[in-house]
Protein backbone atom coordinates (compact mmCIF):
# COMPACT_ATOMS: atom_id res chain seq x y z
CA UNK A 1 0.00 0.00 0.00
CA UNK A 2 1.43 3.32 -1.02
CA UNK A 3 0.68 6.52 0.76
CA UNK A 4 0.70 8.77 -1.77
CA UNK A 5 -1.86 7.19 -4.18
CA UNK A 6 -4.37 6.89 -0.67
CA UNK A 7 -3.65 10.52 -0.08
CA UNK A 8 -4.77 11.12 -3.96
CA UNK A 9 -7.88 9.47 -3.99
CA UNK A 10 -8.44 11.31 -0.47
CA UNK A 11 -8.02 14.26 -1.70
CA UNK A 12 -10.46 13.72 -5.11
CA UNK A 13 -13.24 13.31 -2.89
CA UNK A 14 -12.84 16.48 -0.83
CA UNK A 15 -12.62 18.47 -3.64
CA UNK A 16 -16.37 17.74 -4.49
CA UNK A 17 -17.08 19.73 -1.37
CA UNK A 18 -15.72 23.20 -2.03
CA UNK A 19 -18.35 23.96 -4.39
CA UNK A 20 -21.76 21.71 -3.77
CA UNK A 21 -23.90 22.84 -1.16
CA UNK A 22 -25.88 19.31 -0.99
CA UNK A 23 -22.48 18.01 -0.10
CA UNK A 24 -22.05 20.28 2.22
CA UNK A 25 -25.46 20.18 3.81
CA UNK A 26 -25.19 15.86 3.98
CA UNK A 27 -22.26 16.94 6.32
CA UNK A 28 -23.76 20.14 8.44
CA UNK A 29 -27.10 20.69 8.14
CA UNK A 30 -29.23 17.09 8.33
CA UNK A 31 -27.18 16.37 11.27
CA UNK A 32 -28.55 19.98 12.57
CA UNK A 33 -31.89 18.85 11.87
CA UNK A 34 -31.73 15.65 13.50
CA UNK A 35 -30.31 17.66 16.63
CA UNK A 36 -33.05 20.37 16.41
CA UNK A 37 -36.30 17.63 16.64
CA UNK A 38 -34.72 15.52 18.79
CA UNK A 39 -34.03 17.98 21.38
CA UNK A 40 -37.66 19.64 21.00
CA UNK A 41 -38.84 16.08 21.56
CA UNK A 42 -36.58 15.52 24.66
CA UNK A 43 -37.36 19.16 26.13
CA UNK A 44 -41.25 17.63 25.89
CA UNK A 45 -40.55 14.53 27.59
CA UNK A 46 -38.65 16.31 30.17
CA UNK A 47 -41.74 18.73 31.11
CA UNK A 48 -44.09 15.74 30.34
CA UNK A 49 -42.37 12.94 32.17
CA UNK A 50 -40.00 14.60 35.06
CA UNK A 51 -39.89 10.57 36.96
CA UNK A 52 -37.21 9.60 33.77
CA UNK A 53 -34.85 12.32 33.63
CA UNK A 54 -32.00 9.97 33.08
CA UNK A 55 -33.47 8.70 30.11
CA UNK A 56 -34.70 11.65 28.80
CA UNK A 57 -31.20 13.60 28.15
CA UNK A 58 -29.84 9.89 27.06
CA UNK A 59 -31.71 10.75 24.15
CA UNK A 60 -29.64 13.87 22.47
CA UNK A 61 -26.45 12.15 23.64
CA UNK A 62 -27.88 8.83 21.56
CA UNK A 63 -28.44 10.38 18.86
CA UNK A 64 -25.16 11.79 18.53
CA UNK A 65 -23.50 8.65 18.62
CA UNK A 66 -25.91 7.01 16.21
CA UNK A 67 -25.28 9.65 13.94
CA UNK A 68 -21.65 9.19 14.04
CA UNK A 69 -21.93 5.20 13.23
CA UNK A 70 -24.32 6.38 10.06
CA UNK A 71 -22.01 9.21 8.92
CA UNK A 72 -19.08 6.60 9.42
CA UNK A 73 -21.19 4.22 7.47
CA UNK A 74 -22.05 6.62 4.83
CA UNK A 75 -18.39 7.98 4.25
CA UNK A 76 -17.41 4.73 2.90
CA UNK A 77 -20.62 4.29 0.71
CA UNK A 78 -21.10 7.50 -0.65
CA UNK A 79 -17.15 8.24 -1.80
CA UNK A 80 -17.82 4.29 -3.65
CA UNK A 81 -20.83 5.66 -5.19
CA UNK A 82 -19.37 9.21 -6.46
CA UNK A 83 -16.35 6.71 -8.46
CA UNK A 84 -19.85 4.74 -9.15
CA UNK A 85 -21.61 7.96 -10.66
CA UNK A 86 -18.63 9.75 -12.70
CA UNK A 87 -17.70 6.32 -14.56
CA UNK A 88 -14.63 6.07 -13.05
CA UNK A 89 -14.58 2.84 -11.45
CA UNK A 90 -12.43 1.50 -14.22
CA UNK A 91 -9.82 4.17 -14.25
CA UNK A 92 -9.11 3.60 -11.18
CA UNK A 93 -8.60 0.15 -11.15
CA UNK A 94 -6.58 0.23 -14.28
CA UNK A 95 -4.47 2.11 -12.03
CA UNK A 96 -2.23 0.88 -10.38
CA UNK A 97 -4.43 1.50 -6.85
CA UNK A 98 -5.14 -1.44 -4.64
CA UNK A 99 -7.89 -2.52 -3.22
CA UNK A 100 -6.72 -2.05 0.33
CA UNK A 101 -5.76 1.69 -0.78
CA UNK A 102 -9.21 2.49 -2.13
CA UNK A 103 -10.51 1.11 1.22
CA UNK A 104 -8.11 2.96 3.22
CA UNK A 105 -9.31 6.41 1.12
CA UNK A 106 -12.93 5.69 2.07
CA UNK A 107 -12.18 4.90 5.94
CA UNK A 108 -10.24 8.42 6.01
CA UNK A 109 -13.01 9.89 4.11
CA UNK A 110 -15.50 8.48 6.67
CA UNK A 111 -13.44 9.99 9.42
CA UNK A 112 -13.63 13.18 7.99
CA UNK A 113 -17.34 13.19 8.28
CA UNK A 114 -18.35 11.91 11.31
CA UNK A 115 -15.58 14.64 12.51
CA UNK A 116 -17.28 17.27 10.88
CA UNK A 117 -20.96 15.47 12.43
CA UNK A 118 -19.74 14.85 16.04
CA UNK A 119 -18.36 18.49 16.05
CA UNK A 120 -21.20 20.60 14.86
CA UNK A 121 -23.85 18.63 16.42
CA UNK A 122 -21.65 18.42 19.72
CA UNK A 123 -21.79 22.30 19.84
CA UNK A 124 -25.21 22.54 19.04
CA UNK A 125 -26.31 20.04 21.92
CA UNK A 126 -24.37 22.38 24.22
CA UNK A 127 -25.43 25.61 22.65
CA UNK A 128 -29.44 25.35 22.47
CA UNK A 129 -30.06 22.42 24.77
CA UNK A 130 -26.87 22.93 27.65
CA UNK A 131 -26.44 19.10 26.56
CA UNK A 132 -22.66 18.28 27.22
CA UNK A 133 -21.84 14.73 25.77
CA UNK A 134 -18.59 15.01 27.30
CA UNK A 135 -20.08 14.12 30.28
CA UNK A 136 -19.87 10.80 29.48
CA UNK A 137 -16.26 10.81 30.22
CA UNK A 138 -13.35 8.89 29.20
CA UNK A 139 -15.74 6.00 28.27
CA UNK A 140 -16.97 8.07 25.47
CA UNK A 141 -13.86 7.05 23.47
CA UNK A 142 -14.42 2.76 23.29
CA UNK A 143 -18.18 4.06 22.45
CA UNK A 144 -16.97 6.42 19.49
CA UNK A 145 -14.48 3.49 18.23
CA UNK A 146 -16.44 0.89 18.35
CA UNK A 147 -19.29 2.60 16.41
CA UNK A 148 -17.39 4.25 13.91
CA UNK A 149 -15.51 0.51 13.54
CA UNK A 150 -19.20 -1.07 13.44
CA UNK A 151 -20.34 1.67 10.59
CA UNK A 152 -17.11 1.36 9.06
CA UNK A 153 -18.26 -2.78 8.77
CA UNK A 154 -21.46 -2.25 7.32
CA UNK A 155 -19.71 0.08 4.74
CA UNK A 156 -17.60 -1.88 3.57
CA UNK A 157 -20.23 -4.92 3.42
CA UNK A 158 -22.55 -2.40 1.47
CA UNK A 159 -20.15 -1.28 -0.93
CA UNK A 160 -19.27 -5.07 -1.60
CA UNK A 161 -22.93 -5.48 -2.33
CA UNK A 162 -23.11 -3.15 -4.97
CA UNK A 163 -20.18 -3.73 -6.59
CA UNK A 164 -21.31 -7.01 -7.37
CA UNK A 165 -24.99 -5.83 -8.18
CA UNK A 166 -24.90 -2.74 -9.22
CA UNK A 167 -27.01 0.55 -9.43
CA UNK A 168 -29.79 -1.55 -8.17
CA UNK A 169 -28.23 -2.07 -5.21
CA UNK A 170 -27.29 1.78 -4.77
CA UNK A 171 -30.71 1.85 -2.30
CA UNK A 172 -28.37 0.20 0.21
CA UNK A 173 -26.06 2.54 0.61
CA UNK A 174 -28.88 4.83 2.87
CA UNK A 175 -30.57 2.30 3.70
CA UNK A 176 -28.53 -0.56 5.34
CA UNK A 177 -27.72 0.72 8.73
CA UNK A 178 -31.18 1.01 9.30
CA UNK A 179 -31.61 -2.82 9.25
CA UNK A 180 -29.32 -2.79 12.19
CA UNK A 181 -31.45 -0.12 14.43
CA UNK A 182 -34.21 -1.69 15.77
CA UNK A 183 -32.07 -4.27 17.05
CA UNK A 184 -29.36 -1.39 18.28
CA UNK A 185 -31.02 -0.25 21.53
CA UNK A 186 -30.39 3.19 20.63
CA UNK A 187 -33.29 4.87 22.33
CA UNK A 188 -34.66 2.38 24.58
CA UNK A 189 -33.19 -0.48 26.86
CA UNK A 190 -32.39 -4.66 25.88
CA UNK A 191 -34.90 -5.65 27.78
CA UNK A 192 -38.05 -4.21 26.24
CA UNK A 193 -37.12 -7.09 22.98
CA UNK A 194 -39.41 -9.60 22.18
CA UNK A 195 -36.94 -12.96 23.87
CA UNK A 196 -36.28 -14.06 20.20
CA UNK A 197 -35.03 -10.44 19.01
CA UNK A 198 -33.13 -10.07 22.02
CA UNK A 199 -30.85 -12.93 20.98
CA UNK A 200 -29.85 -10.51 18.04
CA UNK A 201 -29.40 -7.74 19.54
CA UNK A 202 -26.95 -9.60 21.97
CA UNK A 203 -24.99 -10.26 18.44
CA UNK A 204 -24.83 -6.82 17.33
CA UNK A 205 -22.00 -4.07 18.77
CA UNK A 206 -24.04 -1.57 18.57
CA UNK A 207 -26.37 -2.46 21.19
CA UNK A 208 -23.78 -3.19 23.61
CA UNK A 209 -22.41 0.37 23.24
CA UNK A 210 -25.81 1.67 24.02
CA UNK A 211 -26.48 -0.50 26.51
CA UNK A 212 -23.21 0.34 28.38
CA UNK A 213 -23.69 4.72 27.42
CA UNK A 214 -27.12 3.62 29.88
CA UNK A 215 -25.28 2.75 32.75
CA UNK A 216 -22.94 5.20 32.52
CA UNK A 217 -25.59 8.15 31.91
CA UNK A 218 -28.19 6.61 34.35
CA UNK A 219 -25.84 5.02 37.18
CA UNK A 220 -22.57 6.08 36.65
CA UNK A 221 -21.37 2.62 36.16
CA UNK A 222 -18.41 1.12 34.43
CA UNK A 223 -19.40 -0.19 30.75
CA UNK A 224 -16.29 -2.90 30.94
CA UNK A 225 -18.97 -5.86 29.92
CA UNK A 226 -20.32 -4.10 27.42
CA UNK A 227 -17.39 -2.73 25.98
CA UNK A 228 -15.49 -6.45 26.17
CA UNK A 229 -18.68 -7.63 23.83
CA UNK A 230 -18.49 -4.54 21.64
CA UNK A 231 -15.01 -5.40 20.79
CA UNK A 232 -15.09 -8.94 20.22
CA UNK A 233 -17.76 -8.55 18.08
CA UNK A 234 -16.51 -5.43 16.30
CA UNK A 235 -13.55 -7.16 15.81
CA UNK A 236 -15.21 -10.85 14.51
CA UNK A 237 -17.91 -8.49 12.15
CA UNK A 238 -14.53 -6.79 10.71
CA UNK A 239 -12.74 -9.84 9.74
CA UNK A 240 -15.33 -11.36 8.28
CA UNK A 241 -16.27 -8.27 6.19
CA UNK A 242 -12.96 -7.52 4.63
CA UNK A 243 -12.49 -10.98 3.48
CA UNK A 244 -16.29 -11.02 1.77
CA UNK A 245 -15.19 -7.44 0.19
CA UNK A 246 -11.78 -9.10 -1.13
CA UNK A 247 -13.42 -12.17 -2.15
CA UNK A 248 -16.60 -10.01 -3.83
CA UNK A 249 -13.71 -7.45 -5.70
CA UNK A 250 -11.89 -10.82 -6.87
CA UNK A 251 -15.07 -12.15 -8.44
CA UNK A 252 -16.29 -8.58 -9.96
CA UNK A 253 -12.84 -8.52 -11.47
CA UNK A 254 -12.67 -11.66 -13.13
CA UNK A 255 -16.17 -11.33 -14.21
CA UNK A 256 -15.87 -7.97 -15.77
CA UNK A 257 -18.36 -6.88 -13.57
CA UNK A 258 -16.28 -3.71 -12.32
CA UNK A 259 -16.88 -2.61 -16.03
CA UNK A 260 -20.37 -3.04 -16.22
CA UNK A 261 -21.33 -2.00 -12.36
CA UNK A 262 -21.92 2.08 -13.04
CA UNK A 263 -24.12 1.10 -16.43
């Protein structure tokens, strides 16, 4: 892997931002959005129903991480798409970039965004609703990792997909990570599952991490199970995802199908 050619691709993508204000309001001002309802709807809750208040400010700091796992998510999807959309999937390629490199362009284009997310919706939390996620504590750095290296999973398992199928398959790409939420605990506790969906849940990172932000927010507790099962999982989903993406590229490649994917 050479640095230079990750560094170039990098540096492609961020160029489509200096002039293209939907790019630039994916990054700022959905996020905003999100922040702005959300917090209307936890101010309500916390006049409504005063007996939670734990679980009531959970809510903006939730939604903060989510966000960050979908923007982390996205960044991979969305920079495969834009190569996807130009017709350019075979220039690059015929390149002499790798694999690995492209992927490594994508994860530091992810990072970029969920920076730019966690940051703006961070200070907005503070700013409108005196929400400080920082609160959290040092434990707020396993959560970010692990989320980011969850969304970073799905991303790479989504971009796989459509590789192999397509434009039909560019759906996925927004849509994906949403599979993952109902099962992800991120606004309400494990428990209130149905026994059988609980069983996935208990397979899925994400709901650890929220599970574990919980008992931080609502007890002050130490998250160490949930972060030990957040990692091993992270790290088993990870594995298993870059081999399917090597093993889907190999096939597309042989096929011709990395030819034919954009048409």
């Amino acid at each position: 892997m050479k640095l230079h050619r990750i560094l170039a691709l990098l540096t492609r993508h961020l160029y489509l931002y200096r002039r293209s204000l939907p790019r630039i309001m994916e990054i700022f001002y959905w996020p905003f959005l999100d922040l702005v309802i959300w917090g209307f709807i936890t101010l309500y809750l916390g006049r409504a129903g005063g007996h939670l208040p734990g679980m009531v400010t959970f809510f903006l700091g939730a939604l903060i991480l989510w966000d960050m796992l979908f923007r982390s998510h996205q960044g991979i999807t969305i920079s495969f798409l834009e190569e996807l959309w130009a017709r350019n999937l075979m220039n690059l390629f015929a390149s002499p970039l790798k694999p690995g490199e492209f992927l490594a362009a994508t994860l530091l284009m992810s990072i970029f965004k969920v920076t730019c997310v966690s940051v703006v919706m961070t200070l907005c939390a503070a700013a409108f609703y005196s929400y400080n996620l920082l609160q959290v504590g040092l434990w707020l750095i396993p959560f970010v990792f692990n989320l980011v290296l969850m969304g970073w999973a799905i991303g790479v398992f989504t971009t796989s997909l459509i590789m192999r199928f397509g434009q039909e398959a560019e759906v996925l790409a927004w849509s994906m990570v949403f599979l993952f939420q109902p099962i992800s605990c991120v606004f309400y506790p494990m428990e209130v599952l149905p026994a059988w969906l609980r069983v996935l849940a208990m397979m899925n990172p994400a709901a650890h991490i929220f599970e574990g932000l919980r008992s931080v927010v609502s007890a002050g507790a130490a998250p160490a199970a949930s972060l030990a099962w957040a990692f091993g999982l992270n790290g088993l989903l990870a594995a298993a995802v870059i081999a399917w993406f090597y093993q889907t590229f190999a096939y597309c490649k042989e096929q011709g199908l990395l030819v034919r994917v954009g048409e």
